[in-house]
PDB file of N, CA and C in Angstrom:
ATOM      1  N   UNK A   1     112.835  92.546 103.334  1.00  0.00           N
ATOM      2  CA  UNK A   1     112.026  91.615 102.594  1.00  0.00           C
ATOM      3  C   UNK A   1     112.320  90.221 103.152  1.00  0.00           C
ATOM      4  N   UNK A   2     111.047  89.580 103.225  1.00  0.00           N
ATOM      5  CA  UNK A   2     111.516  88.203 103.612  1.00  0.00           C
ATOM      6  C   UNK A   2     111.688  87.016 102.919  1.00  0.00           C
ATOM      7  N   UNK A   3     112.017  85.858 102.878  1.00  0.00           N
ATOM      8  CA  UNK A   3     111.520  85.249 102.391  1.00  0.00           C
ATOM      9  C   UNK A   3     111.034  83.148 103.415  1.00  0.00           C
ATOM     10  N   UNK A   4     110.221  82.888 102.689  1.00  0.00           N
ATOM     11  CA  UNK A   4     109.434  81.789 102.680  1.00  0.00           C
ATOM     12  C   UNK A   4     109.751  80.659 101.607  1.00  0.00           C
ATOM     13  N   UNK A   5     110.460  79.780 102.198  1.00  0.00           N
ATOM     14  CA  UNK A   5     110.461  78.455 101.276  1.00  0.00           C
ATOM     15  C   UNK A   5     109.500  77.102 101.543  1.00  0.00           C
ATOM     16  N   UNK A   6     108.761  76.520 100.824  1.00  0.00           N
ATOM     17  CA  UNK A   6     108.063  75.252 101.113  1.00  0.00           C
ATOM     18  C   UNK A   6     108.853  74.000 100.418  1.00  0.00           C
ATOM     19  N   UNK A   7     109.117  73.072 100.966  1.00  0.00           N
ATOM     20  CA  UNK A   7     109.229  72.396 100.206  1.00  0.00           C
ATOM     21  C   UNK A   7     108.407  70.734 100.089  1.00  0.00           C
ATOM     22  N   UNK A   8     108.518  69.779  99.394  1.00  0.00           N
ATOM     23  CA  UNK A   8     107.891  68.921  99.108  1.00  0.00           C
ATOM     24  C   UNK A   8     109.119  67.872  98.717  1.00  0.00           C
ATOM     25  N   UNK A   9     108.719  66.757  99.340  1.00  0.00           N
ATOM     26  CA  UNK A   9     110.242  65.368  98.999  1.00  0.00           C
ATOM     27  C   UNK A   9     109.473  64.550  99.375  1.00  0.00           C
ATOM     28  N   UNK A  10     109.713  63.643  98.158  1.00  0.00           N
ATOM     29  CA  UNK A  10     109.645  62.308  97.648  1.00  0.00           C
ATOM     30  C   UNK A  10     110.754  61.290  97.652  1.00  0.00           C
ATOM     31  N   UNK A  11     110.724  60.613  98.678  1.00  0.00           N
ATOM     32  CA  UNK A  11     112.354  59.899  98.521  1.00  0.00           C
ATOM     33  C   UNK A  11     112.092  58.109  98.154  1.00  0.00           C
ATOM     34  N   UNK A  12     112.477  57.343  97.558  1.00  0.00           N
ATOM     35  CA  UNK A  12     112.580  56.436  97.354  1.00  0.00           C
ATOM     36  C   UNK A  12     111.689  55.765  96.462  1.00  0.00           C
ATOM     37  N   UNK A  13     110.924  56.508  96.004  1.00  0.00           N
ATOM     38  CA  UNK A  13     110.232  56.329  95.043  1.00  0.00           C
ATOM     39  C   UNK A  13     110.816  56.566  93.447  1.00  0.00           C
ATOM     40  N   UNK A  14     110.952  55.494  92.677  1.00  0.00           N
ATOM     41  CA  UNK A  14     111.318  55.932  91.119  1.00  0.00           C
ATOM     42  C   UNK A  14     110.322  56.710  90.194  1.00  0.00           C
ATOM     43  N   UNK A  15     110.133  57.629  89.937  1.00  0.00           N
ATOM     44  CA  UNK A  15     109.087  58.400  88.944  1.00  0.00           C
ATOM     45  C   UNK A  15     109.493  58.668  88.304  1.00  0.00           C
ATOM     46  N   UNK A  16     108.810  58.464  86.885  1.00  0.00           N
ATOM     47  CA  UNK A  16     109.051  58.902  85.814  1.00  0.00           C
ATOM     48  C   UNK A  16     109.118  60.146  85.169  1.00  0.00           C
ATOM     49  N   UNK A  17     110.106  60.832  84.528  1.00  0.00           N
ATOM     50  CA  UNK A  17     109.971  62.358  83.936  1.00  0.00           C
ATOM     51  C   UNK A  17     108.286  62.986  83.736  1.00  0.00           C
ATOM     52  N   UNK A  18     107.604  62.128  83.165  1.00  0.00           N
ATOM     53  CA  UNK A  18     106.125  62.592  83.285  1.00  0.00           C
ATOM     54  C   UNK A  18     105.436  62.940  84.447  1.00  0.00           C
ATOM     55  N   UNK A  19     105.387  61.642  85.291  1.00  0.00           N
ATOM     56  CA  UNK A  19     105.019  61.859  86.908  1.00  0.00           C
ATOM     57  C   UNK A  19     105.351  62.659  87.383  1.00  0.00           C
ATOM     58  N   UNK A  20     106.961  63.431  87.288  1.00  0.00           N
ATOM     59  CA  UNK A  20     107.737  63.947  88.056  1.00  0.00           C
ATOM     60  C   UNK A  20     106.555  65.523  87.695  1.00  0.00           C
ATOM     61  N   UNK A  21     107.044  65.931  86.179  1.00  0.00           N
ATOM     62  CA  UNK A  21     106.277  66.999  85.894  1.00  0.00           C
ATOM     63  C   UNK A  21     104.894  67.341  86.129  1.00  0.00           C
ATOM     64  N   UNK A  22     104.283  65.827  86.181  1.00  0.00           N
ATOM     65  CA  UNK A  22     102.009  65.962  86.878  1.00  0.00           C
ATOM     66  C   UNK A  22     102.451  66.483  88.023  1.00  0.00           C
ATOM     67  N   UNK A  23     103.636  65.945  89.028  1.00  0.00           N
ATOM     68  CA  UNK A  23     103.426  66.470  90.265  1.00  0.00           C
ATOM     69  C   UNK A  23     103.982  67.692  90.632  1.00  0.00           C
ATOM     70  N   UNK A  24     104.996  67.786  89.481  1.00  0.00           N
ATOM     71  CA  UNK A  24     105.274  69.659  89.886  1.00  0.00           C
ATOM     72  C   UNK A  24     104.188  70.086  89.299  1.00  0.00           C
ATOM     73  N   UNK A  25     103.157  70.223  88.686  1.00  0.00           N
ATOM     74  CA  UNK A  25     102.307  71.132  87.825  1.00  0.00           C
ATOM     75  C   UNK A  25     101.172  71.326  89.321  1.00  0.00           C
ATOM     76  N   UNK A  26     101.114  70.275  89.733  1.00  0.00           N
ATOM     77  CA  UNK A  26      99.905  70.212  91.040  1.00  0.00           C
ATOM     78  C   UNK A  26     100.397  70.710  92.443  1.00  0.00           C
ATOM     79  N   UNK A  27     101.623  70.641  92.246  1.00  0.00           N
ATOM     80  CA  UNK A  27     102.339  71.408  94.104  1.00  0.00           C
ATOM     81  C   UNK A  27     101.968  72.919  93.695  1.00  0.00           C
ATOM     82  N   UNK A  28     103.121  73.047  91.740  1.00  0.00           N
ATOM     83  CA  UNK A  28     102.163  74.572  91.718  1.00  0.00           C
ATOM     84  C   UNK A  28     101.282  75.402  92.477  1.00  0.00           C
ATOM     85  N   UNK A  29      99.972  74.541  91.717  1.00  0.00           N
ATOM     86  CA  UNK A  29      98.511  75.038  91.899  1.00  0.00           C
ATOM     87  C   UNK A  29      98.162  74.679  93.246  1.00  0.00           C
ATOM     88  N   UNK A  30      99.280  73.845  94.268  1.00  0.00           N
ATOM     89  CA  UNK A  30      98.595  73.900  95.574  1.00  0.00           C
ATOM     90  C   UNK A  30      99.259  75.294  96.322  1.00  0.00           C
ATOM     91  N   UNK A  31     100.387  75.495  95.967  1.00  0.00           N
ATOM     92  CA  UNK A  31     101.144  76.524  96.536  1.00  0.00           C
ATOM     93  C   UNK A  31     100.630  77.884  96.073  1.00  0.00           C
ATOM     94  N   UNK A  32     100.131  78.502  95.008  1.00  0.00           N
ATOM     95  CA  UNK A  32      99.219  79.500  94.771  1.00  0.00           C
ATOM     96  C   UNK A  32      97.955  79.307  95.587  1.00  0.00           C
ATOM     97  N   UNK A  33      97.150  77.912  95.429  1.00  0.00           N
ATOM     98  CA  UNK A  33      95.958  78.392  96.621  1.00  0.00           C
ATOM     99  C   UNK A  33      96.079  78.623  97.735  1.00  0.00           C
ATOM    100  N   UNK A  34      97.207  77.977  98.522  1.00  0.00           N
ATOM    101  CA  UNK A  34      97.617  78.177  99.905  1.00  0.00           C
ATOM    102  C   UNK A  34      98.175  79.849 100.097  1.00  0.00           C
ATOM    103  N   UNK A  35      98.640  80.450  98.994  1.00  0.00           N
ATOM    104  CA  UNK A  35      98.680  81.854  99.440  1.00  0.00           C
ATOM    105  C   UNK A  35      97.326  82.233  99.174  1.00  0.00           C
ATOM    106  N   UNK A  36      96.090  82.031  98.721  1.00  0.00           N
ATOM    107  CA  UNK A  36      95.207  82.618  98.704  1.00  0.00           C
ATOM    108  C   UNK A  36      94.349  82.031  99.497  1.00  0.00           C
ATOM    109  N   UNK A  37      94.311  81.003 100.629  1.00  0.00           N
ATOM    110  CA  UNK A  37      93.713  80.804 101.762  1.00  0.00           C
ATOM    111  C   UNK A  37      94.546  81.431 102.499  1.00  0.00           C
ATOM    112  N   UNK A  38      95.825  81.788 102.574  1.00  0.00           N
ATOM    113  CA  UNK A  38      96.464  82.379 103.766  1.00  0.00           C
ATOM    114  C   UNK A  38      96.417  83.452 104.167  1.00  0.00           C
ATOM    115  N   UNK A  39      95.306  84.209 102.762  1.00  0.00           N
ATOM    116  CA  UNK A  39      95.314  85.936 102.577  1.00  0.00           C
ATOM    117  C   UNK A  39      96.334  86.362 102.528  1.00  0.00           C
ATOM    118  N   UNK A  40      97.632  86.062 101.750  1.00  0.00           N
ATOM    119  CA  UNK A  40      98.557  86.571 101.624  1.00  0.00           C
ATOM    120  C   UNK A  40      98.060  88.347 100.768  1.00  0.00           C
ATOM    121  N   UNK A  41      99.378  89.180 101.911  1.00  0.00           N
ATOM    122  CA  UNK A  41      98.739  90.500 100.873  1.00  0.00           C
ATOM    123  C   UNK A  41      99.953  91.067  99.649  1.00  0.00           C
ATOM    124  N   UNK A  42      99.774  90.425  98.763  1.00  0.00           N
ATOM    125  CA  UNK A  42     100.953  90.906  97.376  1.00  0.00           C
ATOM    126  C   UNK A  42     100.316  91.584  96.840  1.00  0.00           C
ATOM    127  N   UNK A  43     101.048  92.951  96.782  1.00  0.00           N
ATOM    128  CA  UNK A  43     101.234  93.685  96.229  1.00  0.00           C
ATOM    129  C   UNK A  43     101.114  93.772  94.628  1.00  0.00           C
ATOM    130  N   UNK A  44     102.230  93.609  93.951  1.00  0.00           N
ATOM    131  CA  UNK A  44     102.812  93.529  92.463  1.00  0.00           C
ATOM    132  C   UNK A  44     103.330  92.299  92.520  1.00  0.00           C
ATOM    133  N   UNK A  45     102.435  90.818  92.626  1.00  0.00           N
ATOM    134  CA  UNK A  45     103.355  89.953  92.347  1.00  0.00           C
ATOM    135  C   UNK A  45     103.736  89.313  91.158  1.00  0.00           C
ATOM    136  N   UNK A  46     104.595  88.514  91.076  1.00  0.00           N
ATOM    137  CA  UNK A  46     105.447  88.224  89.636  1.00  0.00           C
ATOM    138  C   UNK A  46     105.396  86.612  90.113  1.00  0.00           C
ATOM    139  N   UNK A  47     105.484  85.661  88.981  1.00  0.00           N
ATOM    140  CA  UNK A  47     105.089  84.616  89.680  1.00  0.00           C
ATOM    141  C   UNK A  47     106.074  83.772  88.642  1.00  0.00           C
ATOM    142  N   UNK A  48     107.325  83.531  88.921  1.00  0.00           N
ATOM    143  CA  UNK A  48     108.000  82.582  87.738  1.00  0.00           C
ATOM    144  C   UNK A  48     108.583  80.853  88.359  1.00  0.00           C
ATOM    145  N   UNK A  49     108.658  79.886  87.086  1.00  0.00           N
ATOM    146  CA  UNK A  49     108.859  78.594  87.219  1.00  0.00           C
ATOM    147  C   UNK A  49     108.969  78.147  85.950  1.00  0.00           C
ATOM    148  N   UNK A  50     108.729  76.859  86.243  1.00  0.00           N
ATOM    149  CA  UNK A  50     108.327  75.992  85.244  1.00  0.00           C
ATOM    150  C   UNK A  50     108.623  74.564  85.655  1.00  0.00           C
ATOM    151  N   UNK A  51     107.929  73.389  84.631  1.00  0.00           N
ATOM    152  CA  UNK A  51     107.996  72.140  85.236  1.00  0.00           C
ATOM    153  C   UNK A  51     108.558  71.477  84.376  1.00  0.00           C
ATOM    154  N   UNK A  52     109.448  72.088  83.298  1.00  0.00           N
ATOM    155  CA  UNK A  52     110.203  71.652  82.194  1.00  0.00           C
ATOM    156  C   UNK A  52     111.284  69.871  82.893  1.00  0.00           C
ATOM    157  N   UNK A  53     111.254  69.730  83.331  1.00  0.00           N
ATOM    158  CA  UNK A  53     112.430  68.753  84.137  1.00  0.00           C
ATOM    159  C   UNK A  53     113.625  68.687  83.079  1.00  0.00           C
ATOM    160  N   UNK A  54     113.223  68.245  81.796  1.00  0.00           N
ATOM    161  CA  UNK A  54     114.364  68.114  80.914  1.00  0.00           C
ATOM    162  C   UNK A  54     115.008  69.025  80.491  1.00  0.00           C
ATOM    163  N   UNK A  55     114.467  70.354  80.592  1.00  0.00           N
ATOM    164  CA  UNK A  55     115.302  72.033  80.223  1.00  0.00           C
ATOM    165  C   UNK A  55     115.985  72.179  81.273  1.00  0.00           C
ATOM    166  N   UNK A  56     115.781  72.388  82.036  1.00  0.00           N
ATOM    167  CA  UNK A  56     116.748  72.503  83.841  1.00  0.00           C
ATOM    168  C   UNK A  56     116.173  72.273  85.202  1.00  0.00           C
ATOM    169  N   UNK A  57     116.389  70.864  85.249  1.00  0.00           N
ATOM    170  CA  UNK A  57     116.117  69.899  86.454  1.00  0.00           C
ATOM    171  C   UNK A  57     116.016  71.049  87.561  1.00  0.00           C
ATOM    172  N   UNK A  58     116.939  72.062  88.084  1.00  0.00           N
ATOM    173  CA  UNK A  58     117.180  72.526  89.343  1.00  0.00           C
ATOM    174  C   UNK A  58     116.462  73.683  89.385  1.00  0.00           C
ATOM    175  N   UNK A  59     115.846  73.847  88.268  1.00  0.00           N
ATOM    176  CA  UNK A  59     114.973  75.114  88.203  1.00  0.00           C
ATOM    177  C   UNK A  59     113.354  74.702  88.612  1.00  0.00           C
ATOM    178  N   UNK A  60     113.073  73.619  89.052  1.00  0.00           N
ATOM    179  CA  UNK A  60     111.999  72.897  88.584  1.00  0.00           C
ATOM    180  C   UNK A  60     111.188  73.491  89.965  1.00  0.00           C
ATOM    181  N   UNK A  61     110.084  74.229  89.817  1.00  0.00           N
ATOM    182  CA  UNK A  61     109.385  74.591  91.214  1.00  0.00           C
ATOM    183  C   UNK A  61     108.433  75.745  90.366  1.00  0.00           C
ATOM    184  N   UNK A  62     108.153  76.432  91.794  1.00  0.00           N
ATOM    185  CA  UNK A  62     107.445  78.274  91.594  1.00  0.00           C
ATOM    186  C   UNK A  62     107.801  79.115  92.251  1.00  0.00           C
ATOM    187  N   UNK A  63     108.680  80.141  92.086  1.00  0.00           N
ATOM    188  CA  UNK A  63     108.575  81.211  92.939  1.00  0.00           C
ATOM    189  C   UNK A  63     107.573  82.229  92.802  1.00  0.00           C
ATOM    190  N   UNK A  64     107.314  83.004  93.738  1.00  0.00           N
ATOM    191  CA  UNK A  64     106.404  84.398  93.561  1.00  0.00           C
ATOM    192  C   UNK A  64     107.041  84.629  94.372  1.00  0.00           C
ATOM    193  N   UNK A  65     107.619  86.163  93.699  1.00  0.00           N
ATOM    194  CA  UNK A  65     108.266  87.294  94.094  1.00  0.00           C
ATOM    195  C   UNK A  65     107.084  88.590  93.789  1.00  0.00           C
ATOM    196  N   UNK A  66     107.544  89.672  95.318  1.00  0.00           N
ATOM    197  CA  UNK A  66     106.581  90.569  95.300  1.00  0.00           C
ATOM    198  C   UNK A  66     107.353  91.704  96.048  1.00  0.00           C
ATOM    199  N   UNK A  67     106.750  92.789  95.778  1.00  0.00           N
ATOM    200  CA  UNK A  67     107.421  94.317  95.587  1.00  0.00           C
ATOM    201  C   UNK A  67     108.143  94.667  94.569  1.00  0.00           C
ATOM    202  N   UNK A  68     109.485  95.164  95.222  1.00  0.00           N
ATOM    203  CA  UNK A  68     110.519  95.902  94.280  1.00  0.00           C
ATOM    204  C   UNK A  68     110.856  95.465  92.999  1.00  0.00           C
ATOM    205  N   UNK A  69     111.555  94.036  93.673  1.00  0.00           N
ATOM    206  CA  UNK A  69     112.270  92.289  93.218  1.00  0.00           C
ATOM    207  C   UNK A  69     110.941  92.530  92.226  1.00  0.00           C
ATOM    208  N   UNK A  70     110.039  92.156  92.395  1.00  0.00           N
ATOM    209  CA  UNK A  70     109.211  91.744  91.580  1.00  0.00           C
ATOM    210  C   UNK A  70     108.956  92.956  90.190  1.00  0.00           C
ATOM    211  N   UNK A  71     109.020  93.862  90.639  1.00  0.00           N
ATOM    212  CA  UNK A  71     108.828  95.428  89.604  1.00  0.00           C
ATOM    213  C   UNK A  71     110.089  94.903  88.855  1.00  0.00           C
ATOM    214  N   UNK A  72     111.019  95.224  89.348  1.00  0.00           N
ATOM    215  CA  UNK A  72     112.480  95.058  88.909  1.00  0.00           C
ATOM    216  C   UNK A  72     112.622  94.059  87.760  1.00  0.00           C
ATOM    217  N   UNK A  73     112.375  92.566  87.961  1.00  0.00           N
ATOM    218  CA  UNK A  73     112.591  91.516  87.222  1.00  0.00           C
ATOM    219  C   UNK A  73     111.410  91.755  86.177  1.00  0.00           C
ATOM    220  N   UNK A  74     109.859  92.185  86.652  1.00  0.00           N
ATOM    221  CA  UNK A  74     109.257  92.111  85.472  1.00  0.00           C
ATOM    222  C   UNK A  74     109.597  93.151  84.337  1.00  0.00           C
ATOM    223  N   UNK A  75     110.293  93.939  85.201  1.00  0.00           N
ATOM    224  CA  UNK A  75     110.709  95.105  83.452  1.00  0.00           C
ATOM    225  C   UNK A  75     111.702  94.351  82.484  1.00  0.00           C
ATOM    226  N   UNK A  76     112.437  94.032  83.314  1.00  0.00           N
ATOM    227  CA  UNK A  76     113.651  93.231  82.355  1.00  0.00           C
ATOM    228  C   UNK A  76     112.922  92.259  82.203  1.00  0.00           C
ATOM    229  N   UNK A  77     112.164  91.127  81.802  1.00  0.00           N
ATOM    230  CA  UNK A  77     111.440  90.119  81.070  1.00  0.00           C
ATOM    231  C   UNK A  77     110.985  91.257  80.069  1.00  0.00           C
ATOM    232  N   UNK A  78     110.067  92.060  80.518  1.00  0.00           N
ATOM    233  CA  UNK A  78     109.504  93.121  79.694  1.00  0.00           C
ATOM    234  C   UNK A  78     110.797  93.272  78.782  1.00  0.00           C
ATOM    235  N   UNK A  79     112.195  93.688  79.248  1.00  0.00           N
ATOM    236  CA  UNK A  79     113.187  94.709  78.266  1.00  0.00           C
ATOM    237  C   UNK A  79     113.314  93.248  77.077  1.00  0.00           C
ATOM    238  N   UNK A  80     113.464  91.653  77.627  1.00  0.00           N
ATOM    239  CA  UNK A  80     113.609  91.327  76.529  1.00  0.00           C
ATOM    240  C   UNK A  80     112.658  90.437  75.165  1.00  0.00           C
ATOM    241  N   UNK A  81     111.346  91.486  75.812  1.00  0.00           N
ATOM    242  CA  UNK A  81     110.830  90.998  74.602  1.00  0.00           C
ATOM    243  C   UNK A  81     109.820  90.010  74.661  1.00  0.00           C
ATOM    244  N   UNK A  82     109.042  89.420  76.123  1.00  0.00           N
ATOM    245  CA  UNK A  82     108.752  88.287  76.345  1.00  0.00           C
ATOM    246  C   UNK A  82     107.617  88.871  76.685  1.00  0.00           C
ATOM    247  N   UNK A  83     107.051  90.029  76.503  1.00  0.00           N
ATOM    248  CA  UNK A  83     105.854  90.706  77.221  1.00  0.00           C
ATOM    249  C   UNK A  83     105.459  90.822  75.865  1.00  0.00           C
ATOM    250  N   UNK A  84     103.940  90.492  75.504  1.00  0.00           N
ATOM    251  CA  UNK A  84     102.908  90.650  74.222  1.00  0.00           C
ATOM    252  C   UNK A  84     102.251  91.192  74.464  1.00  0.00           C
ATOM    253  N   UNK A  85     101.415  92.695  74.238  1.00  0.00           N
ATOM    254  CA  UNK A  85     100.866  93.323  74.769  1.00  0.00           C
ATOM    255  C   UNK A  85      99.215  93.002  73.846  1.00  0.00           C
ATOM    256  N   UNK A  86      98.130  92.793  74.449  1.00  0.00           N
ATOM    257  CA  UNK A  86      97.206  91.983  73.819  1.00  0.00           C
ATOM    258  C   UNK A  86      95.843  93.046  73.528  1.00  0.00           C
TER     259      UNK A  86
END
């Protein structure tokens, strides 16, 4: 399995916790379209983040994980409870 990191830096600029979060919410949604101009082919993908900054700064991005990794982690979200079946 491989993996692919992008990243995005802003240096010297002061932004505010708000700004900070408009612009993680929009790298997001650029980094999902760029796998879907790239024809990426996923399988079972699982797609976790968030742009919380004040819950945990270092968590702050998106991963998508796909195959196994991805089966794997979504059962356990599933085991605890975070899956609503609609």
């Amino acid at each position: 399995m491989s993996r692919n990191e992008f990243r995005f830096v802003v240096d010297g600029v002061d932004l505010s916790i708000e700004q900070q979060t408009l612009i993680a919410t929009e790298i997001q949604k650029a980094g999902l379209a760029a796998l879907r101009t790239a024809d990426a082919k996923l399988v079972s993908p699982l797609t976790l983040g968030h742009r919380n900054l004040k819950l945990r700064p270092e968590w702050n991005g998106l991963w998508v994980i796909d195959g196994p990794l991805a089966e794997e982690l979504g059962q356990r979200i599933n085991d605890f409870g975070f899956w609503i079946q609609r």
